[in-house]
Protein backbone atom coordinates (compact mmCIF):
# COMPACT_ATOMS: atom_id res chain seq x y z
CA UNK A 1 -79.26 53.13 198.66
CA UNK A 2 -79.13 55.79 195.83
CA UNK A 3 -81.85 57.72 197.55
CA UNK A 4 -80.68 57.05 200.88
CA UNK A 5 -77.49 59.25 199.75
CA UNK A 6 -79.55 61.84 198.17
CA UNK A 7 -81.17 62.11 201.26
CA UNK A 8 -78.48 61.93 203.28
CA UNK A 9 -76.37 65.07 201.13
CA UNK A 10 -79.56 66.90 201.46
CA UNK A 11 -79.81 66.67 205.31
CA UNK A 12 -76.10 68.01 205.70
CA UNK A 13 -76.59 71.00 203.54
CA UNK A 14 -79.44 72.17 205.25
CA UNK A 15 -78.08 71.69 208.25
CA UNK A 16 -75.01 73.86 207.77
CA UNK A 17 -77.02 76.42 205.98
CA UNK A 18 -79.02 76.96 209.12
CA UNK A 19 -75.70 79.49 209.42
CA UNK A 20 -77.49 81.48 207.46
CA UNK A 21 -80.55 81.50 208.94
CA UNK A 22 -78.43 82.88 212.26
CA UNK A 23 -77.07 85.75 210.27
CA UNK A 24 -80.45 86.84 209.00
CA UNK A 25 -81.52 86.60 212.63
CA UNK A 26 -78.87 89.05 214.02
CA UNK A 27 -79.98 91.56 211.05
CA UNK A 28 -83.62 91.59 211.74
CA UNK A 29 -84.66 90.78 215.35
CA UNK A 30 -84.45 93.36 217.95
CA UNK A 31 -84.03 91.03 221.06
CA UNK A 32 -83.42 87.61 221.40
CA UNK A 33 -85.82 85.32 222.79
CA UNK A 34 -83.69 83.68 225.64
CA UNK A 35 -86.57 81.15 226.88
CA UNK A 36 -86.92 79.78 223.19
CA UNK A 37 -83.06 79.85 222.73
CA UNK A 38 -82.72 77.84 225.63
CA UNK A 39 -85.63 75.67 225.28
CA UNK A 40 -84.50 75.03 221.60
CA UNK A 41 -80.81 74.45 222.86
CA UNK A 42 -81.98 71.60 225.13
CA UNK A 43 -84.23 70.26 222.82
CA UNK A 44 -81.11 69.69 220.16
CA UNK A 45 -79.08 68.32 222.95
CA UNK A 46 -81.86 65.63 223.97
CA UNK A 47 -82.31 64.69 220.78
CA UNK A 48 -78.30 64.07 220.48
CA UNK A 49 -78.10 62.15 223.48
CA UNK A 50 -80.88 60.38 223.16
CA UNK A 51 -80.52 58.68 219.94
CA UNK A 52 -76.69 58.76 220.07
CA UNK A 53 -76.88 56.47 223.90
CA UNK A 54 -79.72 54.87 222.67
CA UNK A 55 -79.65 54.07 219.09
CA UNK A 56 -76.11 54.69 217.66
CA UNK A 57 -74.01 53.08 219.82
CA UNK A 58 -76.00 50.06 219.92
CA UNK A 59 -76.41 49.78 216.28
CA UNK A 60 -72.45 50.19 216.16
CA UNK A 61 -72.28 47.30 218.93
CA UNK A 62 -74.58 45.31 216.96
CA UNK A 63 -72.53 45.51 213.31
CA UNK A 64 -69.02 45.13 215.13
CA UNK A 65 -70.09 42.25 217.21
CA UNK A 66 -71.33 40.44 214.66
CA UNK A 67 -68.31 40.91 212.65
CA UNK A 68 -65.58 39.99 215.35
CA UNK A 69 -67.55 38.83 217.88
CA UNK A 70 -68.92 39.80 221.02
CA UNK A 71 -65.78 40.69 223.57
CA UNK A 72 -63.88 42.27 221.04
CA UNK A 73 -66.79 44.19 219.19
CA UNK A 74 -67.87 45.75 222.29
CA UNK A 75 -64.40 46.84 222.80
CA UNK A 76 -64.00 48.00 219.84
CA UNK A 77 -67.44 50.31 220.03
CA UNK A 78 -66.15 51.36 223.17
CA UNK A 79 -63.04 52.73 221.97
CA UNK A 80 -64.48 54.65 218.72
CA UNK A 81 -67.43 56.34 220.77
CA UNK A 82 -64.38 57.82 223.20
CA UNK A 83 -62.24 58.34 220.21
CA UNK A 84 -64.98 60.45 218.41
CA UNK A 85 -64.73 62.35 222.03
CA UNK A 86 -61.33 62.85 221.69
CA UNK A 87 -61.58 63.82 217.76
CA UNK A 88 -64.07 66.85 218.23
CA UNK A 89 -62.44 67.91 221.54
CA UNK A 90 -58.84 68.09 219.52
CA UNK A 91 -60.64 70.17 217.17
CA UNK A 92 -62.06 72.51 219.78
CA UNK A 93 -58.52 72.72 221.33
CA UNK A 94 -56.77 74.19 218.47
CA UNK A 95 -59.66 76.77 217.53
CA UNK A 96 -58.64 79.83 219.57
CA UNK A 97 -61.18 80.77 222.43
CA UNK A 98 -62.50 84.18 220.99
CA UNK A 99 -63.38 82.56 218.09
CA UNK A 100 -64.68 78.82 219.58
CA UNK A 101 -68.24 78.38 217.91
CA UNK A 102 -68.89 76.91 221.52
CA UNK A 103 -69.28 80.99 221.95
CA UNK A 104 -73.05 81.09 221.35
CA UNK A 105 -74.14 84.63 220.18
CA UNK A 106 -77.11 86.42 220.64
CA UNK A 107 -78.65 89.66 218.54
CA UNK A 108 -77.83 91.56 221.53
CA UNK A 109 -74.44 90.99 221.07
CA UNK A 110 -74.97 92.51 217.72
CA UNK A 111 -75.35 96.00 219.41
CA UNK A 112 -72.71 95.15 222.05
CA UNK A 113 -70.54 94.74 218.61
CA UNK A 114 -71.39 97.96 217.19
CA UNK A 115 -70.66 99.76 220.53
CA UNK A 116 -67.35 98.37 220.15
CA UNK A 117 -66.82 99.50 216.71
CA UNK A 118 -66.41 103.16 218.04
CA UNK A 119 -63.20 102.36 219.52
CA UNK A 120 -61.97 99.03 217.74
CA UNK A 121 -60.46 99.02 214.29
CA UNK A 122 -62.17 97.79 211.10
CA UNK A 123 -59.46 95.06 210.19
CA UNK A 124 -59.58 93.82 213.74
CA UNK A 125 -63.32 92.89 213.65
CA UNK A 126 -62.99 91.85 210.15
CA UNK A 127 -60.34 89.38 211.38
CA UNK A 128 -62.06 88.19 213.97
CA UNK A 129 -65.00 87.73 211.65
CA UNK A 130 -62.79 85.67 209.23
CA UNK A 131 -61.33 84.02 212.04
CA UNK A 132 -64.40 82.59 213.79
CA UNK A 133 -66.34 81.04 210.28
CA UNK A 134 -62.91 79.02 209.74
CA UNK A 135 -63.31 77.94 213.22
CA UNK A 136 -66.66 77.56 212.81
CA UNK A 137 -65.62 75.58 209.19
CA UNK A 138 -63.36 73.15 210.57
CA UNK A 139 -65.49 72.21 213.70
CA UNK A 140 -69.09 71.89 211.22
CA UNK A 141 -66.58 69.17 208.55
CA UNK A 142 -67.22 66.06 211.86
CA UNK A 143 -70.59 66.93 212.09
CA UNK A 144 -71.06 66.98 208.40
CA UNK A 145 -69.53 63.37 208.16
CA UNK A 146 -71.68 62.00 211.23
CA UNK A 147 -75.22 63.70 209.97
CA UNK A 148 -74.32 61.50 206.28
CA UNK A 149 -73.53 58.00 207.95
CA UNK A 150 -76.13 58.11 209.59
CA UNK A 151 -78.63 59.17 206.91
CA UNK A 152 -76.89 56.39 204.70
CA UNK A 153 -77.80 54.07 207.50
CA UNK A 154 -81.33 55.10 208.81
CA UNK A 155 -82.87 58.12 207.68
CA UNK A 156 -85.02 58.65 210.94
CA UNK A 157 -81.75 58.89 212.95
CA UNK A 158 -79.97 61.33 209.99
CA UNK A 159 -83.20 63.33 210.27
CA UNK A 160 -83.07 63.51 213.68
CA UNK A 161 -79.30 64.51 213.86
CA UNK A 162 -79.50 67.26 211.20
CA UNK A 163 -82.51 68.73 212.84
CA UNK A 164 -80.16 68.85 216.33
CA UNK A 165 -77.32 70.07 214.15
CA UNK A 166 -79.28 72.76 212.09
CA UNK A 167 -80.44 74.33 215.72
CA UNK A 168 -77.47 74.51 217.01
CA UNK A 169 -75.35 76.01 213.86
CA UNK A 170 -78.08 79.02 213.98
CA UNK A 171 -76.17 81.06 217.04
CA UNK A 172 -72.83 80.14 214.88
CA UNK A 173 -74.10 82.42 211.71
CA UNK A 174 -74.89 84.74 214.46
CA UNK A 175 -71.48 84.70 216.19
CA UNK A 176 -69.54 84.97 212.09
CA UNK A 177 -72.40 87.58 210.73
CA UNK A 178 -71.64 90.56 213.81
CA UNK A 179 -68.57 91.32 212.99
CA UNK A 180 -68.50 90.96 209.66
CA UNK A 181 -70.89 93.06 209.16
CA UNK A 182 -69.18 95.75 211.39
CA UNK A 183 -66.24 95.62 209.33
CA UNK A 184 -67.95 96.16 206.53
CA UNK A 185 -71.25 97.87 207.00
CA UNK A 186 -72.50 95.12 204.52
CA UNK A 187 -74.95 93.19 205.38
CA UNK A 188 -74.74 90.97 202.40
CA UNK A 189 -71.66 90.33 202.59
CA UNK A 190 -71.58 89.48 206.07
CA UNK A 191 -74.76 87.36 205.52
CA UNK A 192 -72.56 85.62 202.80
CA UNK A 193 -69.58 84.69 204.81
CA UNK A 194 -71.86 83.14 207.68
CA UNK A 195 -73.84 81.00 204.63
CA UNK A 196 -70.31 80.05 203.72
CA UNK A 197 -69.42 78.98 206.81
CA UNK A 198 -72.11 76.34 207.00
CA UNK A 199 -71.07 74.63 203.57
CA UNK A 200 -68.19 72.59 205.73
CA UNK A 201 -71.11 70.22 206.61
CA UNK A 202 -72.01 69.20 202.99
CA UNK A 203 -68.61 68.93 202.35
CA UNK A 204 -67.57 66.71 205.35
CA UNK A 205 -70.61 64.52 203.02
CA UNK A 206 -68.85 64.86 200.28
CA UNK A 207 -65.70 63.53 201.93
CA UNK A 208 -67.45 60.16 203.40
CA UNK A 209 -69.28 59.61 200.60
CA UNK A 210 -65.81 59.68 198.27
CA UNK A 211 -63.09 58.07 200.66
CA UNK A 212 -65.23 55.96 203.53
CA UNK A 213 -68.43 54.56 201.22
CA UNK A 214 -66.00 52.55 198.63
CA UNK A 215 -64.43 50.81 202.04
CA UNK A 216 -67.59 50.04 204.02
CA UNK A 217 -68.06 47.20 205.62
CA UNK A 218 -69.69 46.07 209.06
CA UNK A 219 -66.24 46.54 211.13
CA UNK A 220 -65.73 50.39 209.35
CA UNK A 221 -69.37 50.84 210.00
CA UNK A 222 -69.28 50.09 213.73
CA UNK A 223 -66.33 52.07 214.47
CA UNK A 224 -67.42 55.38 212.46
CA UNK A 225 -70.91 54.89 214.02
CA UNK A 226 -69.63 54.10 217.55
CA UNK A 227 -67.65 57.60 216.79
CA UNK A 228 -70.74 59.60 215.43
CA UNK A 229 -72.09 58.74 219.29
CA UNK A 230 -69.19 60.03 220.70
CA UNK A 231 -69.41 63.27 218.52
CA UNK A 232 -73.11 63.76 219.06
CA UNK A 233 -73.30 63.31 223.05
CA UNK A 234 -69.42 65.91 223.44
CA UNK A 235 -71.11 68.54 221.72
CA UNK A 236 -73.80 68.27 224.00
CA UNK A 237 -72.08 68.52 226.97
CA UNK A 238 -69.62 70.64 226.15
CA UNK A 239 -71.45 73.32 224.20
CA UNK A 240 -75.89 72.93 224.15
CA UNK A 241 -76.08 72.67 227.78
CA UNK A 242 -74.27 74.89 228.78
CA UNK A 243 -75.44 77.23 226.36
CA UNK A 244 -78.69 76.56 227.20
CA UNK A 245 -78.31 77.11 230.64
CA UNK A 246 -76.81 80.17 230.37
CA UNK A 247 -79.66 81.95 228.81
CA UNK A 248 -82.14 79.91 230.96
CA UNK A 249 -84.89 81.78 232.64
CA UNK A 250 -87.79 79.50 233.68
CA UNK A 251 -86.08 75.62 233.80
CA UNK A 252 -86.93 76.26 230.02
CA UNK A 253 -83.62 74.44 228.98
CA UNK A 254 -84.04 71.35 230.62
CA UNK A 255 -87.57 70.65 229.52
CA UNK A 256 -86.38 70.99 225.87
CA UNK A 257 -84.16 68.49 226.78
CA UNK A 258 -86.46 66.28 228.23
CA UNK A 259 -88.88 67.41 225.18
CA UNK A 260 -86.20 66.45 222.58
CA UNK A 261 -85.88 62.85 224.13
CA UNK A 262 -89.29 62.37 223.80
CA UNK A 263 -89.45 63.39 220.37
CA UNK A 264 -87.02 61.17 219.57
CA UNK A 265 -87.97 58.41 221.25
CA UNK A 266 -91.45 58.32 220.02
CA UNK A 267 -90.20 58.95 215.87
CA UNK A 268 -87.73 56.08 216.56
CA UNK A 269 -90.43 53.75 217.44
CA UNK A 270 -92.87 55.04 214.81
CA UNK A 271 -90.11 54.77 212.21
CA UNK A 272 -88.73 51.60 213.35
């Protein structure tokens, strides 16, 4: 168990750091590579899907219908995989649109932000700036807490999930490092605030690990797990696809879907 949670603290960190990793992409690439973006878009979301429809709801099912039996449990996984919908889609409500982290940002948008420096104030970008990697904060702290359970419960499937996660939070660094960093003219600075951004994911950890671990039991189990599901397959539809749709050129996005599946599939049964 001990390394299990080692493991499990280690995923989520690198995962949100992957904010980073955006922000040093919008400093030192020219152009974006819109076929890989996409590809790599659809790749995170099959992987999401695919192991949240195929192996975390059923492993909820499985722990809460065991515990209360079989009518009740699969209501019960019902409800928390539609009320882990309903939690990140609340979140996403209150986060203002400009600043959504559903926004997915590319380096040209980097240039598109320095054209607008000329005629836009430095506090307004540097609000915006602040703005979207709170945004970006409070929407990472869910994914943070599902990338841990499921690490504390099967590594292949935390893997899996912080390797969707970590693709995904890369055009989020992007969207807090531009402007930032026309603000400021700093690039370490803005480089900083996108890192920071990212550390709401080891930090929704920390949270599980303190308040839900001492409580956990088959029943809280199945209905944070049924919830992960939920999570993991609404910020696929409601922000991968269509991001990677948008910047699709060749049907690139839906073969990293299709690609992610397989993936997935094929470490879950080598794993299992």
């Amino acid at each position: 168990m001990m390394s299990n949670i080692v493991l499990a603290f280690s995923l989520t960190l690198l995962a949100g750091l992957a904010t980073g990793l955006g922000a040093l992409i919008a400093f030192f690439t020219e152009r974006t590579n819109k076929k890989f973006l996409s590809a790599a878009l659809g790749f995170s979301a099959g992987v999401m899907i695919y192991v949240s429809l195929i192996e975390i709801f059923f492993k909820a099912k499985d722990a809460l219908t065991a515990a209360v039996g079989d009518t009740k449990g699969y209501w019960l996984t019902v409800i928390g995989f539609f009320g882990g919908m309903l939690f990140i889609a609340l979140i996403d409500k209150f986060i203002p649109t400009k600043t959504n982290p559903h926004e997915v940002k590319t380096v040209e948008d980097v240039h598109q932000a320095e054209r607008e420096h000329r005629d836009s104030e430095e506090a307004k970008l540097m609000k915006v700036g602040i703005f979207t990697a709170l945004a970006i904060g409070i929407h990472n702290f869910p994914e943070g807490i599902a990338t841990f359970m499921s690490a504390i419960h099967d590594p292949s499937v935390g893997i899996a999930i912080a390797i969707a996660i970590a693709i995904h939070n890369i055009p989020e660094g992007i969207a807090v490092a531009i402007p930032i960093f026309y603000a400021t003219g700093k690039r370490m600075k803005a480089f900083k605030l996108s890192f920071t951004s990212g550390l709401a994911e080891p930090i929704g950890a920390l949270v599980a690990y303190l308040i839900l671990m001492p409580f956990l039991n088959d029943i809280l189990f199945g209905i944070i797990f049924s919830a992960v599901a939920g999570i993991m397959v609404f910020i696929s539809l409601d922000e991968l696809l269509p991001a990677a749709k948008k910047y699709d050129e060749t049907h690139s996005s839906i073969y990293g879907v299709v690609a992610g599946m397989i993936v997935m599939a094929v470490s879950l049964i080598l794993l299992s």
